[in-house]
C-alpha atoms as a PDB file:
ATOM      1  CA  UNK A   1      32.348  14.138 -34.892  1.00  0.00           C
ATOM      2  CA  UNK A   2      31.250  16.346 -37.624  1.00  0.00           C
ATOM      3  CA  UNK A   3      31.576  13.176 -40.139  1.00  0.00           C
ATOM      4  CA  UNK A   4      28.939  10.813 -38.394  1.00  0.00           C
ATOM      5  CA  UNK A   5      26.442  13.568 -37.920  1.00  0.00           C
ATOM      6  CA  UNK A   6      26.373  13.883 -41.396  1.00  0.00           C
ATOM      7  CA  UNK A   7      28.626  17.296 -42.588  1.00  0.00           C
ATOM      8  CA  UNK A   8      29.979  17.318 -45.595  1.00  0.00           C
ATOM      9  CA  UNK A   9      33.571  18.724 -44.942  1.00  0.00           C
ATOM     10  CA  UNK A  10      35.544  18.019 -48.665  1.00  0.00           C
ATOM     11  CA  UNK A  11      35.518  19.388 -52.158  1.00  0.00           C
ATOM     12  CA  UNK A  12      32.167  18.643 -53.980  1.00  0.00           C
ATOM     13  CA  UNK A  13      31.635  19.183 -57.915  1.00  0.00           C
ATOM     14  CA  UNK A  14      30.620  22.408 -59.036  1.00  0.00           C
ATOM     15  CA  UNK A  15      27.282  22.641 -60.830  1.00  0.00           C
ATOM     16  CA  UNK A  16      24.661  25.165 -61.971  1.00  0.00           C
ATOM     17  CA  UNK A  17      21.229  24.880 -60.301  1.00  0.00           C
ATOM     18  CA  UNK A  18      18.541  25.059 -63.809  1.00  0.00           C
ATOM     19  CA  UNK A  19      15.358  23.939 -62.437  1.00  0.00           C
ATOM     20  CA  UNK A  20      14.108  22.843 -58.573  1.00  0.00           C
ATOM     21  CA  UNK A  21      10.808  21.590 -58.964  1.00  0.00           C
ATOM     22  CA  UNK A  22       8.994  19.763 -55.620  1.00  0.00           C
ATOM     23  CA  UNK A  23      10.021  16.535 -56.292  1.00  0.00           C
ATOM     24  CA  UNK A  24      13.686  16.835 -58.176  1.00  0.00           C
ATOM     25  CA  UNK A  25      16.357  19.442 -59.151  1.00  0.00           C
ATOM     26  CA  UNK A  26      17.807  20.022 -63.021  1.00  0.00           C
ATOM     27  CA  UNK A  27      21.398  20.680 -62.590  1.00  0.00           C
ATOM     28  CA  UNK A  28      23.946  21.225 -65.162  1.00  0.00           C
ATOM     29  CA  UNK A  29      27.932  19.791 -64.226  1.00  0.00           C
ATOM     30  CA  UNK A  30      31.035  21.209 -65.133  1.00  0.00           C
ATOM     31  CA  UNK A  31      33.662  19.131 -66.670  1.00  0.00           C
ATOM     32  CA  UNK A  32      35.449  17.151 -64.608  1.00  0.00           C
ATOM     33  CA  UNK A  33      38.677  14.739 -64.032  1.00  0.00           C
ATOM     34  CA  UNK A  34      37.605  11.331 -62.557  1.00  0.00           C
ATOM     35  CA  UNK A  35      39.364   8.090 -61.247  1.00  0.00           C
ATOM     36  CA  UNK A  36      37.398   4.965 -62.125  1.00  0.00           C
ATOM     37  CA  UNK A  37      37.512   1.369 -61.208  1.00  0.00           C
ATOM     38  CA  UNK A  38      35.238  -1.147 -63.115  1.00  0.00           C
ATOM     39  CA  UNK A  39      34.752  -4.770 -61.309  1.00  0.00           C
ATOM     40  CA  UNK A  40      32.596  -7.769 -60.627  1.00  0.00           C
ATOM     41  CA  UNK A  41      31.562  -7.397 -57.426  1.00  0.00           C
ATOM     42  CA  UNK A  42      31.389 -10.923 -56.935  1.00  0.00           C
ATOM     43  CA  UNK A  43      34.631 -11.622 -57.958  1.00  0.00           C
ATOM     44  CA  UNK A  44      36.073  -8.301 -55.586  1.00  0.00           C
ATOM     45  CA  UNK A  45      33.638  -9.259 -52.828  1.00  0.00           C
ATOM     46  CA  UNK A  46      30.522  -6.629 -52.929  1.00  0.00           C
ATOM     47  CA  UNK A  47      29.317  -3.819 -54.678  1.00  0.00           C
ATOM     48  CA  UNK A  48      31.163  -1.341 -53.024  1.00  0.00           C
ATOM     49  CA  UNK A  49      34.908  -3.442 -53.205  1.00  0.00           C
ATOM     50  CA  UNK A  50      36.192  -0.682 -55.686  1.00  0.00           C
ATOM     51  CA  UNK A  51      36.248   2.370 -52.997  1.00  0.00           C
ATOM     52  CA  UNK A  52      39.233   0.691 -51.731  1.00  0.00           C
ATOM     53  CA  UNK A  53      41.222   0.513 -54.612  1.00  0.00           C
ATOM     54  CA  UNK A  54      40.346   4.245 -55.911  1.00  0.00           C
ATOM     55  CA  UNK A  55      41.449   5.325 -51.874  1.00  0.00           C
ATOM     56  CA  UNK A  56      45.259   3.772 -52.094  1.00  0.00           C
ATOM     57  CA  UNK A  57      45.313   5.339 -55.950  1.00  0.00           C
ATOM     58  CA  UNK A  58      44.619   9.040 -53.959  1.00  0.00           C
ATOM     59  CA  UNK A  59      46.834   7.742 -50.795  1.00  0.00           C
ATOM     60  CA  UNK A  60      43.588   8.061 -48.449  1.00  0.00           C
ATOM     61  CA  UNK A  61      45.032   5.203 -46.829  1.00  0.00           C
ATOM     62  CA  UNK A  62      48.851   4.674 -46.727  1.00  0.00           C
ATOM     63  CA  UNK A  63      51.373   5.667 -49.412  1.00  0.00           C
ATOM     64  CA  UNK A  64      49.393   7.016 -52.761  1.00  0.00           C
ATOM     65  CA  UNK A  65      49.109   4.227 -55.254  1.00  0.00           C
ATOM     66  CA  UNK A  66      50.379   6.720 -58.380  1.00  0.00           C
ATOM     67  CA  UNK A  67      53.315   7.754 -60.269  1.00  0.00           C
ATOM     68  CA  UNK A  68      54.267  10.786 -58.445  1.00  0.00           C
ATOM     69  CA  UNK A  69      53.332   9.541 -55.324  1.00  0.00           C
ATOM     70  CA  UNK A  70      51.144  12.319 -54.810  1.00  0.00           C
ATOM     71  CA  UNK A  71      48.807  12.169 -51.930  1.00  0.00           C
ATOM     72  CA  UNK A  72      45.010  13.927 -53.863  1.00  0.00           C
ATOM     73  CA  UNK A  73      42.226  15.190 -51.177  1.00  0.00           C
ATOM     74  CA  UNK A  74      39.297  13.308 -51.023  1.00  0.00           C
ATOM     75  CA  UNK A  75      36.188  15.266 -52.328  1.00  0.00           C
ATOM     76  CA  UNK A  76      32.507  13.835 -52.467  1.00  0.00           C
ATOM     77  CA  UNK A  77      30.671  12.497 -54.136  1.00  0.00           C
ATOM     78  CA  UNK A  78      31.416   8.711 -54.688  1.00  0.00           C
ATOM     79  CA  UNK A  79      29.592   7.792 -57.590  1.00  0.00           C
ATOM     80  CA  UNK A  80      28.638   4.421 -58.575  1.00  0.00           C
ATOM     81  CA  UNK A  81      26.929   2.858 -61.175  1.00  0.00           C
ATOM     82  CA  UNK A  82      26.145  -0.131 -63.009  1.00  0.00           C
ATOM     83  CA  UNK A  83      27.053  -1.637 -66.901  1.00  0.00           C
ATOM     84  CA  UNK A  84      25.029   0.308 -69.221  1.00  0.00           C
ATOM     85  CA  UNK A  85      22.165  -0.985 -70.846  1.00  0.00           C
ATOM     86  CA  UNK A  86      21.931  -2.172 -74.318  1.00  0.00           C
ATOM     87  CA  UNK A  87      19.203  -1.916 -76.637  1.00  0.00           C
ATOM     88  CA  UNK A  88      17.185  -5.517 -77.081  1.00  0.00           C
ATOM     89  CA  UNK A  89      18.425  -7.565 -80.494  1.00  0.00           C
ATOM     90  CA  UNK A  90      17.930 -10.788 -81.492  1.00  0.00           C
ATOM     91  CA  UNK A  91      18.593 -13.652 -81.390  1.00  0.00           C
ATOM     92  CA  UNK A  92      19.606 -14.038 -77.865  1.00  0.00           C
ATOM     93  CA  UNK A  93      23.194 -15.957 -77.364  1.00  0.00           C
ATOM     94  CA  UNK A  94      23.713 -17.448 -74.034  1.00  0.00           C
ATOM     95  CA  UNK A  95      26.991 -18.289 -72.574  1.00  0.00           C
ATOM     96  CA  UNK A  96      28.441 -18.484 -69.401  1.00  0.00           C
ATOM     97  CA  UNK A  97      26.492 -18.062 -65.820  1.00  0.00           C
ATOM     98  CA  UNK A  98      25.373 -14.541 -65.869  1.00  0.00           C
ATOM     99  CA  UNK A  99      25.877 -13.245 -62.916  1.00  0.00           C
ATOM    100  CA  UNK A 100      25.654  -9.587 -60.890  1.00  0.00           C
ATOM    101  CA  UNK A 101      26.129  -6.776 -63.488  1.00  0.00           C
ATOM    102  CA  UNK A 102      29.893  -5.413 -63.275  1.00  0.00           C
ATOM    103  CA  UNK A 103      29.569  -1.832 -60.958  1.00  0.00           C
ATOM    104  CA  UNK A 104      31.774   1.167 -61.647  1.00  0.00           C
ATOM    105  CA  UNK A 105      32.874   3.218 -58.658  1.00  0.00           C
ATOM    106  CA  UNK A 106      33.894   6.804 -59.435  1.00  0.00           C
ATOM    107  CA  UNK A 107      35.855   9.499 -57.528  1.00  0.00           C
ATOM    108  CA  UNK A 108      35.641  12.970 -58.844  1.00  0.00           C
ATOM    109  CA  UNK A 109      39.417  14.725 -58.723  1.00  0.00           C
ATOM    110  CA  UNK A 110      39.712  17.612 -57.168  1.00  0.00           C
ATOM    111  CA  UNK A 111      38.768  21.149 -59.670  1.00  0.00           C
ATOM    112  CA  UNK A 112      42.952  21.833 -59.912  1.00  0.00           C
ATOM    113  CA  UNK A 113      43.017  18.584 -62.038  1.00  0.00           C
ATOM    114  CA  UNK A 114      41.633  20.343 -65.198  1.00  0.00           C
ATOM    115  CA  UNK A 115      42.959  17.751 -67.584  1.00  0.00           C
ATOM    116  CA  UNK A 116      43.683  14.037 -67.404  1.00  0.00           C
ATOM    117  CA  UNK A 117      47.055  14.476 -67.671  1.00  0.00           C
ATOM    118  CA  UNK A 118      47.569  16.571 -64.619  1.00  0.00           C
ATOM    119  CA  UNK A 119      46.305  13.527 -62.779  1.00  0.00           C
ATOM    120  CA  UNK A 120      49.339  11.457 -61.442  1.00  0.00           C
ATOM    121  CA  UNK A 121      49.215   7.844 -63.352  1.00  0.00           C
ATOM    122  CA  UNK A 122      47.818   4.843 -61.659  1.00  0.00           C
ATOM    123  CA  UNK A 123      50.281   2.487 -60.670  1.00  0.00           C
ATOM    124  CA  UNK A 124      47.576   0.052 -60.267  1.00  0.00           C
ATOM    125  CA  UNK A 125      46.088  -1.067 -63.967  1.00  0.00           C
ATOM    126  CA  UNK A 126      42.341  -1.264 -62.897  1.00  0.00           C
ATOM    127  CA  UNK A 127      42.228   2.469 -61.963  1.00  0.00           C
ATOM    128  CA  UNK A 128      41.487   4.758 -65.306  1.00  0.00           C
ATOM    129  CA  UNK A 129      41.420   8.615 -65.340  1.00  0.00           C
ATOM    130  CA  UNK A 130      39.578  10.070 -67.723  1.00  0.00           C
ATOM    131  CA  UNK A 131      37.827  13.462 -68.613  1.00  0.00           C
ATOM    132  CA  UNK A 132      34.385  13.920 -68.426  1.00  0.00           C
ATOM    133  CA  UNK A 133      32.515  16.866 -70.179  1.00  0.00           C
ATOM    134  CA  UNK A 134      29.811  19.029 -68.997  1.00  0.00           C
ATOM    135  CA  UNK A 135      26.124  16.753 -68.473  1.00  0.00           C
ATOM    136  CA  UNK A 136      22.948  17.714 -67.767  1.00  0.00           C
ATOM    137  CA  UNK A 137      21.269  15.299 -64.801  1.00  0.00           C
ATOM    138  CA  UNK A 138      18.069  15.101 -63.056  1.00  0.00           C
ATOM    139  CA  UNK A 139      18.539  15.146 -59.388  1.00  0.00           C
ATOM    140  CA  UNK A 140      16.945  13.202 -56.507  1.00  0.00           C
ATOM    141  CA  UNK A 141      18.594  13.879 -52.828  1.00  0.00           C
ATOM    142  CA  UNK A 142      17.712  11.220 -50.047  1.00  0.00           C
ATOM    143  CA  UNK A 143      19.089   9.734 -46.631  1.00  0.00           C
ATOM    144  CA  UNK A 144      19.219   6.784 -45.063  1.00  0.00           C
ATOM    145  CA  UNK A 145      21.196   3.514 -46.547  1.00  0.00           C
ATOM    146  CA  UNK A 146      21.218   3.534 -50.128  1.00  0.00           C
ATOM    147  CA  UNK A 147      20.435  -0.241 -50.989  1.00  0.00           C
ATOM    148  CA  UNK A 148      19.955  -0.962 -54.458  1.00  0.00           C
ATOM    149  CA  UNK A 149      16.415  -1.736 -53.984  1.00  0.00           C
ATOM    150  CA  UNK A 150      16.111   1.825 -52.615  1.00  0.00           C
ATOM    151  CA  UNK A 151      18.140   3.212 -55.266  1.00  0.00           C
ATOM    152  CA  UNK A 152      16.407   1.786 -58.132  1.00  0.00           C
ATOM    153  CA  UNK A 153      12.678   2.564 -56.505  1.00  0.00           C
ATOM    154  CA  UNK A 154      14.188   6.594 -56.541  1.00  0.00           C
ATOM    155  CA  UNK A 155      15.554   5.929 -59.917  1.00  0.00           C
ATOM    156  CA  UNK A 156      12.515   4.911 -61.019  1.00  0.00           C
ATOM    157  CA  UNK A 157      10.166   7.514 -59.369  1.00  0.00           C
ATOM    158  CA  UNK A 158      12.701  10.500 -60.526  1.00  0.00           C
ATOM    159  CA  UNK A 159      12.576   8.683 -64.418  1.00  0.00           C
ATOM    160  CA  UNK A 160       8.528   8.885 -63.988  1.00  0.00           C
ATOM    161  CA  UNK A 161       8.759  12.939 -62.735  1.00  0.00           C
ATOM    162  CA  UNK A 162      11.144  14.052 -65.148  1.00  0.00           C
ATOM    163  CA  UNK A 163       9.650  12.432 -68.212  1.00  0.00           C
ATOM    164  CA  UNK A 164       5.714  13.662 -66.881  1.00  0.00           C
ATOM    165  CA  UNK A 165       7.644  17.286 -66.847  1.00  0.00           C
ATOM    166  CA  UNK A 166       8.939  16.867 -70.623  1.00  0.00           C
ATOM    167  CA  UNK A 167      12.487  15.699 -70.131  1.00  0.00           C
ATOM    168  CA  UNK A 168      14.272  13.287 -72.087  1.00  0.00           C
ATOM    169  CA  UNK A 169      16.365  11.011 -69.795  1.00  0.00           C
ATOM    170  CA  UNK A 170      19.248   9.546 -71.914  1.00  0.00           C
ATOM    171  CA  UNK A 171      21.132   7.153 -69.909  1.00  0.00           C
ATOM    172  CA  UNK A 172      20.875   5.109 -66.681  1.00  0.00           C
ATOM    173  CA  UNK A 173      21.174   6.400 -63.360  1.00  0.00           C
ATOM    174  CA  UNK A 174      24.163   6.875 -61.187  1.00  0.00           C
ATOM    175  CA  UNK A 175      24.494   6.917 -57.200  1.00  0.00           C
ATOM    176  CA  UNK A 176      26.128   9.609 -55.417  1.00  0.00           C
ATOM    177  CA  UNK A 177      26.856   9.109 -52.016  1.00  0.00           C
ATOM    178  CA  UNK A 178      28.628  11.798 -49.345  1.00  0.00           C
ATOM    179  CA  UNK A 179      29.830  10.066 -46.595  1.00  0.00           C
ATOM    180  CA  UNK A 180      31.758   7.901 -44.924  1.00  0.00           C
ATOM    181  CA  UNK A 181      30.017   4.798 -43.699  1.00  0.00           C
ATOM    182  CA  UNK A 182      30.447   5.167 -39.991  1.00  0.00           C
ATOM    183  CA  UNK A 183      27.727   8.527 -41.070  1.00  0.00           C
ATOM    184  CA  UNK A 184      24.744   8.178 -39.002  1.00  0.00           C
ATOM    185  CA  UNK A 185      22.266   6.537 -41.787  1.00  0.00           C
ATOM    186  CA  UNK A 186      19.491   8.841 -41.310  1.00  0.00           C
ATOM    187  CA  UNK A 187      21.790  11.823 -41.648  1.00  0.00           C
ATOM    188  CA  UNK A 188      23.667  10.556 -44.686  1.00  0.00           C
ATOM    189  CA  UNK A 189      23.410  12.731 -48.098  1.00  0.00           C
ATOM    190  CA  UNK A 190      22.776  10.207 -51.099  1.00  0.00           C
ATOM    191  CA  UNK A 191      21.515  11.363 -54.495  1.00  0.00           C
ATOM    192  CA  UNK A 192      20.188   9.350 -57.260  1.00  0.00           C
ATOM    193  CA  UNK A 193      20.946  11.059 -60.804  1.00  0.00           C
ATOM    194  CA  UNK A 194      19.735  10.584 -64.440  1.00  0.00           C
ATOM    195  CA  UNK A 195      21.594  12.021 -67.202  1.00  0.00           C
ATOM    196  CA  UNK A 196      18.631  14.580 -69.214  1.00  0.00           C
ATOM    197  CA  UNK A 197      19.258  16.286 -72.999  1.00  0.00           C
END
């Protein structure tokens, strides 16, 4: 019950609290271990096709996809994001039809995964773990569904605070979602977060 009204019940990254202004929070991360999937979510069938794969690499459902098999608790947040950007060159060279940007989904390993290596291997090629080191981001918290056209509106409004307040944002954003989807949408926990020097 505790899951649709919203509580947050698993492991969630550990972070320092630098700055809470009105409209957004500074926080600094501690490194972390993470299990990745990068896809075309036309090709997979929708934005958020990669949760599933990540969930039989951790054995959320059925036998754990890895080389142990070693069932790994589920923590939150999910984090997704899209390609990175790429500075403007020219000439432009066209080829092919475009298309949706590909999406990376991210779980974040539980804290007694220190390392990459003290991750169990993938036994499923499209799964990567990888380290990633301590990052500065600046933090927007919402509810509701996070669409992309509501995620990139708070994306965009957090980008226009924290550069008003002197920050440099560095990268693009990332979404971090909570909970599970049967979560009441007006009590779901999403954040929107932009990487800041």
């Amino acid at each position: 019950m505790g899951l649709i009204l919203g509580k947050i019940s698993v492991e969630t990254p550990k972070y320092q609290l630098i700055h809470k202004a009105a409209d957004y929070e500074i926080r600094t991360y501690a490194p972390s271990v993470l299990a990745e999937v990068t896809y075309d979510p036309a090709a997979l069938g929708g934005r958020d096709a990669g949760f599933m794969i990540l969930a039989n690499y951790i054995g959320a459902v059925g036998e754990p996809q890895n080389s142990r098999p070693e069932k790994i608790p589920m923590t939150a947040p999910v984090i997704t994001h899209s390609a990175q950007k790429i500075a403007m060159t020219a000439p432009v060279v066209t080829s092919g039809g475009g298309g949706p940007a590909p999406v990376t989904m991210q779980f974040v390993l539980p804290a007694n995964y220190a390392r990459a290596e003290d991750a169990p291997r993938p036994t499923d090629e499209r799964v990567r773990i990888r380290e990633e080191g301590e990052r500065k981001y600046g933090v927007v918290r919402f509810s509701g569904l996070a669409t992309e056209a509501t995620t990139a509106d708070r994306a965009e409004r957090l980008r226009r605070s924290l550069e008003r307040d002197g920050y440099k944002v560095v990268g693009e954003y990332v979404l971090a979602r909570y909970n599970p989807p049967w979560t009441l949408p007006p009590l779901r926990t999403n954040e929107v977060m932009l990487p800041i020097e």
